[in-house]
C-alpha atoms as a PDB file:
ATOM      1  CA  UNK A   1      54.183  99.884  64.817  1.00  0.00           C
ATOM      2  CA  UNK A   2      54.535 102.188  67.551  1.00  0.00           C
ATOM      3  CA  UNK A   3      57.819 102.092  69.358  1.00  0.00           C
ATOM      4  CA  UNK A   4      57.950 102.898  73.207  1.00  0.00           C
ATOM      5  CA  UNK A   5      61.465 103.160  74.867  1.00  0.00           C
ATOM      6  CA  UNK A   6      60.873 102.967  78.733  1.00  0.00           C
ATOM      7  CA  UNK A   7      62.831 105.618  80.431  1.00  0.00           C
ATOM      8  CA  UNK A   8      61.680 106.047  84.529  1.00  0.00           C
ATOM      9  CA  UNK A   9      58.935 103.516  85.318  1.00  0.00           C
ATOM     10  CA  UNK A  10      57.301 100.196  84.132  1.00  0.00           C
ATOM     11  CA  UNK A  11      54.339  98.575  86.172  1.00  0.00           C
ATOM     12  CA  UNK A  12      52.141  96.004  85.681  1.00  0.00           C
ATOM     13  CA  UNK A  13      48.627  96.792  87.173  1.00  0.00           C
ATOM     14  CA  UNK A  14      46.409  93.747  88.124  1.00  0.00           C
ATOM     15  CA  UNK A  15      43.158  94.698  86.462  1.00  0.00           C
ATOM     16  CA  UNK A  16      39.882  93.282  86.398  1.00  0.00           C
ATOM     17  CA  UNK A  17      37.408  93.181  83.534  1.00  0.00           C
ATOM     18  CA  UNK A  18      34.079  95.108  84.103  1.00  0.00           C
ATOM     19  CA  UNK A  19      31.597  94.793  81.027  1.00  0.00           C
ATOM     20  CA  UNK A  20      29.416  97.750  80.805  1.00  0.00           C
ATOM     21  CA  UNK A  21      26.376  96.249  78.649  1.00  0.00           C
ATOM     22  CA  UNK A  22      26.158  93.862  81.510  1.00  0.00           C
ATOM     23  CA  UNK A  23      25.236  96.656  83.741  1.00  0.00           C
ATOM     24  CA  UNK A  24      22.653  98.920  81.562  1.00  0.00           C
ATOM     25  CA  UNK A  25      20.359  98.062  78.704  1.00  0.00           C
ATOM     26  CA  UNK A  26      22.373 101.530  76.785  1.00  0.00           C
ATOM     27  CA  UNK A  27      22.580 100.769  73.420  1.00  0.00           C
ATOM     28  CA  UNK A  28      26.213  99.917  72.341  1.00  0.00           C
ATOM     29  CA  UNK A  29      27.867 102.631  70.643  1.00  0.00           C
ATOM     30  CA  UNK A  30      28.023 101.943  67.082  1.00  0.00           C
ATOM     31  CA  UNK A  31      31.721 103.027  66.624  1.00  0.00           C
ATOM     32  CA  UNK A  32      34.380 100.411  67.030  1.00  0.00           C
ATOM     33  CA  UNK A  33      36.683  98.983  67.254  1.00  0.00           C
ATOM     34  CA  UNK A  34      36.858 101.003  70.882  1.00  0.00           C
ATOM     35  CA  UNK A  35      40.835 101.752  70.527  1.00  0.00           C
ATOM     36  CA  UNK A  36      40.313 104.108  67.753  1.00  0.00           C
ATOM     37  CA  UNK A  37      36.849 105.724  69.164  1.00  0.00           C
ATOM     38  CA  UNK A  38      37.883 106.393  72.874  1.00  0.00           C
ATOM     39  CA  UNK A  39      36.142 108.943  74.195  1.00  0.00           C
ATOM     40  CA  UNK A  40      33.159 107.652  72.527  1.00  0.00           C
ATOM     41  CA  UNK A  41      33.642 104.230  74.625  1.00  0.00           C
ATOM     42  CA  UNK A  42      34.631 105.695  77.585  1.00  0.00           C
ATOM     43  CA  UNK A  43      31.374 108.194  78.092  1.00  0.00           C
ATOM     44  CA  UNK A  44      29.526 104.808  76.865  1.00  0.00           C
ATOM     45  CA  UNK A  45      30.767 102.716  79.804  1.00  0.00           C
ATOM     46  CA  UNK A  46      30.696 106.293  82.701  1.00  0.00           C
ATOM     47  CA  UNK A  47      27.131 105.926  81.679  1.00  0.00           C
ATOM     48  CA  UNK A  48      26.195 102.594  82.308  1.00  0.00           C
ATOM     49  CA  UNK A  49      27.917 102.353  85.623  1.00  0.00           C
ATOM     50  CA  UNK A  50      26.071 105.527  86.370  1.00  0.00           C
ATOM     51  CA  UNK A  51      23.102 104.014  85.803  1.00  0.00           C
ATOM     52  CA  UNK A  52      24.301 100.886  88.142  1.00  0.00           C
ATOM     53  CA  UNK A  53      25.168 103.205  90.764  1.00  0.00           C
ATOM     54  CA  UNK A  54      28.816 102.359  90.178  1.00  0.00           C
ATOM     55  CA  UNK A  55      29.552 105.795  89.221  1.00  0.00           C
ATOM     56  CA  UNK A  56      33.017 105.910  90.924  1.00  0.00           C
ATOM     57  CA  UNK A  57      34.707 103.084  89.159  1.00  0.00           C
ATOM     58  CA  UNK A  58      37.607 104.389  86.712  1.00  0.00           C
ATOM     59  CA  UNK A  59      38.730 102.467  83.706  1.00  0.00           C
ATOM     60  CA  UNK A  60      42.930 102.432  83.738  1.00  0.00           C
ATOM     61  CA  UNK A  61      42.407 104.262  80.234  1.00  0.00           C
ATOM     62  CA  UNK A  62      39.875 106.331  78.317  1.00  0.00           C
ATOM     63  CA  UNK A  63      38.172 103.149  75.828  1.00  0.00           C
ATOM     64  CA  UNK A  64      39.163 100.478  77.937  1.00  0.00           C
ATOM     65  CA  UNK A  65      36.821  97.605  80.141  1.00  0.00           C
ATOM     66  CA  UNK A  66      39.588  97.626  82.638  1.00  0.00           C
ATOM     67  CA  UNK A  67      39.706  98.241  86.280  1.00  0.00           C
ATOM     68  CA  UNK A  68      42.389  98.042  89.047  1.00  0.00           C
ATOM     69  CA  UNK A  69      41.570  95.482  91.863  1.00  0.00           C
ATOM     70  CA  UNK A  70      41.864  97.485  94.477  1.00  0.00           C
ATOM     71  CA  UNK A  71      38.867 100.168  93.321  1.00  0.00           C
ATOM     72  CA  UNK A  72      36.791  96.848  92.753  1.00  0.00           C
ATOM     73  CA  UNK A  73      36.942  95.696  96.342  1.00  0.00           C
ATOM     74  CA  UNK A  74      33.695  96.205  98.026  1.00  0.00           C
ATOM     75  CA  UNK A  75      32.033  97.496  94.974  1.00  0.00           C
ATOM     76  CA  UNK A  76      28.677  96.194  93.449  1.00  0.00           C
ATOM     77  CA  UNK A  77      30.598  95.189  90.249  1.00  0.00           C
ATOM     78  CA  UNK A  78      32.840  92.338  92.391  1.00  0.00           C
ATOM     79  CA  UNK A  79      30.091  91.292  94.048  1.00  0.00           C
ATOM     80  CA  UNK A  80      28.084  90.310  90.555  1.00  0.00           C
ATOM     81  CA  UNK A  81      31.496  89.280  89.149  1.00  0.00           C
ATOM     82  CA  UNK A  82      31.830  86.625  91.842  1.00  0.00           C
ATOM     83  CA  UNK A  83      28.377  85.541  91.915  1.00  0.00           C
ATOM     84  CA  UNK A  84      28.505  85.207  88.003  1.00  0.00           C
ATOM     85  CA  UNK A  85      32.129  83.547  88.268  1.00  0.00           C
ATOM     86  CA  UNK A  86      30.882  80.935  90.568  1.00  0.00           C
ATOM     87  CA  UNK A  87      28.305  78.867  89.319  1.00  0.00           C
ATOM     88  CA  UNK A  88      26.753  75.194  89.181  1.00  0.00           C
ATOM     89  CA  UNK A  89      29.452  74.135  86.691  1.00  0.00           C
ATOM     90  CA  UNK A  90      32.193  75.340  89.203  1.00  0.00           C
ATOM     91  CA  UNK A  91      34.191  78.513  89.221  1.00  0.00           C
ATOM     92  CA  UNK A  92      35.991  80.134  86.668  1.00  0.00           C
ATOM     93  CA  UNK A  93      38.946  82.507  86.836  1.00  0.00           C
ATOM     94  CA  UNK A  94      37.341  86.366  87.229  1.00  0.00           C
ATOM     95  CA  UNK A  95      38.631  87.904  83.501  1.00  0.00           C
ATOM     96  CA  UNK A  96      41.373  90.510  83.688  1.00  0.00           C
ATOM     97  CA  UNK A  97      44.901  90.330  83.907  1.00  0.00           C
ATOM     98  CA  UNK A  98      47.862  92.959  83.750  1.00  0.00           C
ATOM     99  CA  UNK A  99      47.921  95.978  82.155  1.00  0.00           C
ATOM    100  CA  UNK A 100      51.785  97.476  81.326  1.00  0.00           C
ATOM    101  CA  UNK A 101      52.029 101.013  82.224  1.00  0.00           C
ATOM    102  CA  UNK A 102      55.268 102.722  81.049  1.00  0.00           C
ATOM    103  CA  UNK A 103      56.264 105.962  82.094  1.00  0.00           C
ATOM    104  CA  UNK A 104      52.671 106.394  83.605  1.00  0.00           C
ATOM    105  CA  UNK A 105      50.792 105.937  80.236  1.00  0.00           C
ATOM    106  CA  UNK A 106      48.970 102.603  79.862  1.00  0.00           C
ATOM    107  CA  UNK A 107      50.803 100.866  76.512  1.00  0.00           C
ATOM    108  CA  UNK A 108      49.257  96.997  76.942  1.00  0.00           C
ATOM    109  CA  UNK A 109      46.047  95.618  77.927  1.00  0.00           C
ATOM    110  CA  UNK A 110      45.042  91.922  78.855  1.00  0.00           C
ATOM    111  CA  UNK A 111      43.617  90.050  75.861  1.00  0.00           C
ATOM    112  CA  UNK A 112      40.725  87.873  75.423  1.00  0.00           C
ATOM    113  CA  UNK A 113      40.465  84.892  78.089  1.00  0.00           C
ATOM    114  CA  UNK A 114      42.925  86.611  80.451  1.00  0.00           C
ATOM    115  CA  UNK A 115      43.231  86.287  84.094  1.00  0.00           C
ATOM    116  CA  UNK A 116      45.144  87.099  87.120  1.00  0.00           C
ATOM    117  CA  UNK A 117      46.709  84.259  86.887  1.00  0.00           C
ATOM    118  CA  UNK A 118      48.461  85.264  83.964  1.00  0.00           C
ATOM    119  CA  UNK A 119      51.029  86.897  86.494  1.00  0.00           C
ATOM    120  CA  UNK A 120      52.887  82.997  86.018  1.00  0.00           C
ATOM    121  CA  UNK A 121      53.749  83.407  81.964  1.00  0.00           C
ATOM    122  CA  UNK A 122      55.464  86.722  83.012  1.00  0.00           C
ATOM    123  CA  UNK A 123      56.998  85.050  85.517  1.00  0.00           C
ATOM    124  CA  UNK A 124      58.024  81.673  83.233  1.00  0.00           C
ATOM    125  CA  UNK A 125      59.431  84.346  80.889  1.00  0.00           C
ATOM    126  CA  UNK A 126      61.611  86.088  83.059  1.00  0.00           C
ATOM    127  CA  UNK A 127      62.910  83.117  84.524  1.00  0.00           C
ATOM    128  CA  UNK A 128      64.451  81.887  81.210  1.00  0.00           C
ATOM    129  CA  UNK A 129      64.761  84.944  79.523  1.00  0.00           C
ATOM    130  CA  UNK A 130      64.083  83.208  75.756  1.00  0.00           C
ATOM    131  CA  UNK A 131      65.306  84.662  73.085  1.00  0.00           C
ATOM    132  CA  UNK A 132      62.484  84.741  71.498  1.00  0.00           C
ATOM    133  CA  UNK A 133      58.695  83.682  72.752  1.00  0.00           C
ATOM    134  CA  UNK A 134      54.771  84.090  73.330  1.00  0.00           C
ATOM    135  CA  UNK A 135      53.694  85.279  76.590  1.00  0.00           C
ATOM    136  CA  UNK A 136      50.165  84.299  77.890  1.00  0.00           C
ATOM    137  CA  UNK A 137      48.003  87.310  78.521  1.00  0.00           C
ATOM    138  CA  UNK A 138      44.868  85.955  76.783  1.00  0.00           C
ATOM    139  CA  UNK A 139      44.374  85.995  72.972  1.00  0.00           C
ATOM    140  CA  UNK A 140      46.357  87.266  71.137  1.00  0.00           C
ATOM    141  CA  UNK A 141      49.398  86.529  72.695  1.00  0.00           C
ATOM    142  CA  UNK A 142      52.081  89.611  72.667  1.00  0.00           C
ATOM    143  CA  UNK A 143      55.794  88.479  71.964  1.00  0.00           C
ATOM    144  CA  UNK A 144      58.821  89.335  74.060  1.00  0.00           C
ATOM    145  CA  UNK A 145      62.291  88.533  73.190  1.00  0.00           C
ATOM    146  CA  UNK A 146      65.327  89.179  75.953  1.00  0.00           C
ATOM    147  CA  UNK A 147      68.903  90.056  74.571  1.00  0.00           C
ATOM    148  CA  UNK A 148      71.193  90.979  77.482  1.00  0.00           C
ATOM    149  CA  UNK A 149      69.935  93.109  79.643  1.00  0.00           C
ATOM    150  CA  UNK A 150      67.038  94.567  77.196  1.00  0.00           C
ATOM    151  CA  UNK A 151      63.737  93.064  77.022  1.00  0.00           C
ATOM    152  CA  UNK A 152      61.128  93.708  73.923  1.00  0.00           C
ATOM    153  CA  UNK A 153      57.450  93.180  73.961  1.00  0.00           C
ATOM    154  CA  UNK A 154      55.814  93.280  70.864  1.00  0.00           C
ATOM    155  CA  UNK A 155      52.063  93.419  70.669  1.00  0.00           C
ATOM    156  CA  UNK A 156      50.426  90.714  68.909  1.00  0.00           C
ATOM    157  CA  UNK A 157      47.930  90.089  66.324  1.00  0.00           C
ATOM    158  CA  UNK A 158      45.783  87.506  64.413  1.00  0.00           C
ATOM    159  CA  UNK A 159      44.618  88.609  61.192  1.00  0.00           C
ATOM    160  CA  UNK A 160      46.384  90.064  58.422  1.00  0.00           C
ATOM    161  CA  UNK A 161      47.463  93.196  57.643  1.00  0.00           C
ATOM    162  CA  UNK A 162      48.154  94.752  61.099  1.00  0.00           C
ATOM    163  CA  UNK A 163      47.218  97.602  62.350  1.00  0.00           C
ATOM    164  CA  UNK A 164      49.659 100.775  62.458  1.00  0.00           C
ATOM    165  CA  UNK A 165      49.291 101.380  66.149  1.00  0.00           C
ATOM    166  CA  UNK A 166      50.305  97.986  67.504  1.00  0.00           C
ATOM    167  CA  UNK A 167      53.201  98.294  69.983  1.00  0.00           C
ATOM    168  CA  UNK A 168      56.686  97.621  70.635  1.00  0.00           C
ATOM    169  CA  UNK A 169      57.796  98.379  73.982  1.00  0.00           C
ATOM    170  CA  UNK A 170      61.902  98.349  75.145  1.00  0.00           C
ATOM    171  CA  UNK A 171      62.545  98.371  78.907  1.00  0.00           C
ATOM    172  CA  UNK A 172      65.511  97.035  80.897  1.00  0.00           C
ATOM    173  CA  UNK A 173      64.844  93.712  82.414  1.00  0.00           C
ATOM    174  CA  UNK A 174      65.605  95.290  85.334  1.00  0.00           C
ATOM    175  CA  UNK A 175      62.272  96.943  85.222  1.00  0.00           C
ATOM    176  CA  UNK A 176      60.564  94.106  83.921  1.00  0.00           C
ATOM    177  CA  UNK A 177      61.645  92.393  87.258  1.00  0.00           C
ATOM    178  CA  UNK A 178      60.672  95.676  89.037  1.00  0.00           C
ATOM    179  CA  UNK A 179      57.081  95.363  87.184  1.00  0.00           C
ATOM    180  CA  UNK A 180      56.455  91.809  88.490  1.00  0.00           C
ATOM    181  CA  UNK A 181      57.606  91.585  91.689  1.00  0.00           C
ATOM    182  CA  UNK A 182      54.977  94.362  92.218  1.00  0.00           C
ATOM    183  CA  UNK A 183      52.529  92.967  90.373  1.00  0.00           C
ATOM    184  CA  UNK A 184      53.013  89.485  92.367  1.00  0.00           C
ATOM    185  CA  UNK A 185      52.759  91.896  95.991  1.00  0.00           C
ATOM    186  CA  UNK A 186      49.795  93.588  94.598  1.00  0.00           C
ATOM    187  CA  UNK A 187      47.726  90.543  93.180  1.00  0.00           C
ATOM    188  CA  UNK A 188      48.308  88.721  96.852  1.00  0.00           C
ATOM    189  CA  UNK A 189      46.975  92.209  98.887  1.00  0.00           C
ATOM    190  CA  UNK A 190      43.599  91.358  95.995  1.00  0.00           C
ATOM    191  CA  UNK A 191      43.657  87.653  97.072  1.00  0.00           C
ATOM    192  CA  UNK A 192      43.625  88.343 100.753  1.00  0.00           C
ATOM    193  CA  UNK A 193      40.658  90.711 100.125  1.00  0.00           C
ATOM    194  CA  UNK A 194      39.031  88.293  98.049  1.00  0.00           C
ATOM    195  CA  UNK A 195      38.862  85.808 100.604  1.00  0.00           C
ATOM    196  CA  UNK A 196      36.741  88.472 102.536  1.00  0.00           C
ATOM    197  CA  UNK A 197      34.201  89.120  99.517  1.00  0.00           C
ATOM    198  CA  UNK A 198      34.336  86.092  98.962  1.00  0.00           C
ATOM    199  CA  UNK A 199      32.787  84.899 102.144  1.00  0.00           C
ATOM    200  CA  UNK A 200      30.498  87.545 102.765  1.00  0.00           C
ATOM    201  CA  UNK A 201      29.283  86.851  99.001  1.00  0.00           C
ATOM    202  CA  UNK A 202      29.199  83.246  98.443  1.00  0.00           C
ATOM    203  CA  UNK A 203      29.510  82.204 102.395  1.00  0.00           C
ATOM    204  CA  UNK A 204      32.688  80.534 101.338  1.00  0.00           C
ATOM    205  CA  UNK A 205      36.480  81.689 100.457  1.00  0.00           C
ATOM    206  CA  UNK A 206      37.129  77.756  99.185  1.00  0.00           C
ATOM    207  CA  UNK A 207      36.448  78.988  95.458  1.00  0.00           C
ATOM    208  CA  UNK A 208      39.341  82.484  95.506  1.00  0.00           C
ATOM    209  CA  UNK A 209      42.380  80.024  94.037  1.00  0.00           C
ATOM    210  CA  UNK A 210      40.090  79.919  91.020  1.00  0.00           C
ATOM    211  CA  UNK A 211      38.965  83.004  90.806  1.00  0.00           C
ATOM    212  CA  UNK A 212      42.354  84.516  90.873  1.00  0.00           C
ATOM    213  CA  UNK A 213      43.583  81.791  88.012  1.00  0.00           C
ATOM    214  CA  UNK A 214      44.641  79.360  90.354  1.00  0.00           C
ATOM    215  CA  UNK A 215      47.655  82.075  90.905  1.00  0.00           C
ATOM    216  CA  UNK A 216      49.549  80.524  94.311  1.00  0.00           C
END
């Protein structure tokens, strides 16, 4: 377990999920898991949006899928992401979710099934400040326990043994609060611009509460 102390800044970055393989026919790099082979993944996924003429989108971390909102707005990669999201069985939430950034360095990604909407179990958890608890941000499902005015977030995991590098972050909940209330004003900037792509996409911005995870 690696343990992370925050000492200037915590943020949490609304993120989206762009899926390289969707964009090229490259053959998948054959080293995994992609957390332990970064630079391997990262080159894997500059390529493919090369090759989509998205060369300009940045992942938030050498390795990772994720992108901020804000560089996706306008970009081929939203477009297909809304036109995929939104389909003849309705419209489901666009994948992503929050990435924690202490101190500048990226220490927790969204998990499987995550969404923007997410934003609410951080939220729910600062509000009652459990002792001990599960906090939504797809599967699986980190752990954060309050005591005072700490907070701990401990990475989660579903299979046994765990891996050394999980993480334990420590951070005031004073930052926490800090890290959502931005969050919150950066996901409703996203939603605003949404409602543009969305219309000039799909012809309609009825389908952006889903999209964004039915986040109010």
């Amino acid at each position: 377990m690696i343990q992370i102390r925050a000492a200037q800044s915590v943020e949490l970055v609304p993120v989206l999920e762009v899926e390289p393989y969707k964009y090229s026919d490259r053959p998948v790099p054959d080293e995994s898991p992609a957390r332990l082979h970064r630079a391997v993944w990262d080159a894997y996924f500059q390529q493919c949006m090369t090759d989509a003429g998205l060369g300009a989108l940045r992942t938030i971390r050498p390795g990772s899928f994720f992108v901020r909102v804000e560089q996706m707005v306008g970009t081929a990669a939203l477009d297909r992401m809304l036109r995929d999201a939104h389909g003849d069985d309705g419209t489901a939430a666009l994948p992503g979710g929050y990435a924690l950034v202490v101190d500048g360095a990226v220490t927790l990604e969204p998990e499987c099934c995550g969404d923007l909407g997410n934003l609410a179990s951080w939220e729910a958890a600062l509000a009652s400040q459990p002792a001990e608890a599960e906090i939504w941000i797809g599967h699986p499902q980190p752990r954060i326990a309050f005591d005072g005015e700490r907070v701990t977030l401990r990475q989660g995991w579903e299979t046994s043994p765990e891996p050394d590098d999980l993480v334990e972050v420590a951070m005031s909940v004073d930052q926490l609060r800090e890290a959502i209330a931005g969050a919150r004003v950066a996901v409703t900037a996203f939603h605003r611009a949404l409602e543009a792509e969305a219309a000039r996409v799909l012809d309609s911005i009825e389908p952006v509460p889903e999209l964004v995870g039915g986040l109010a």
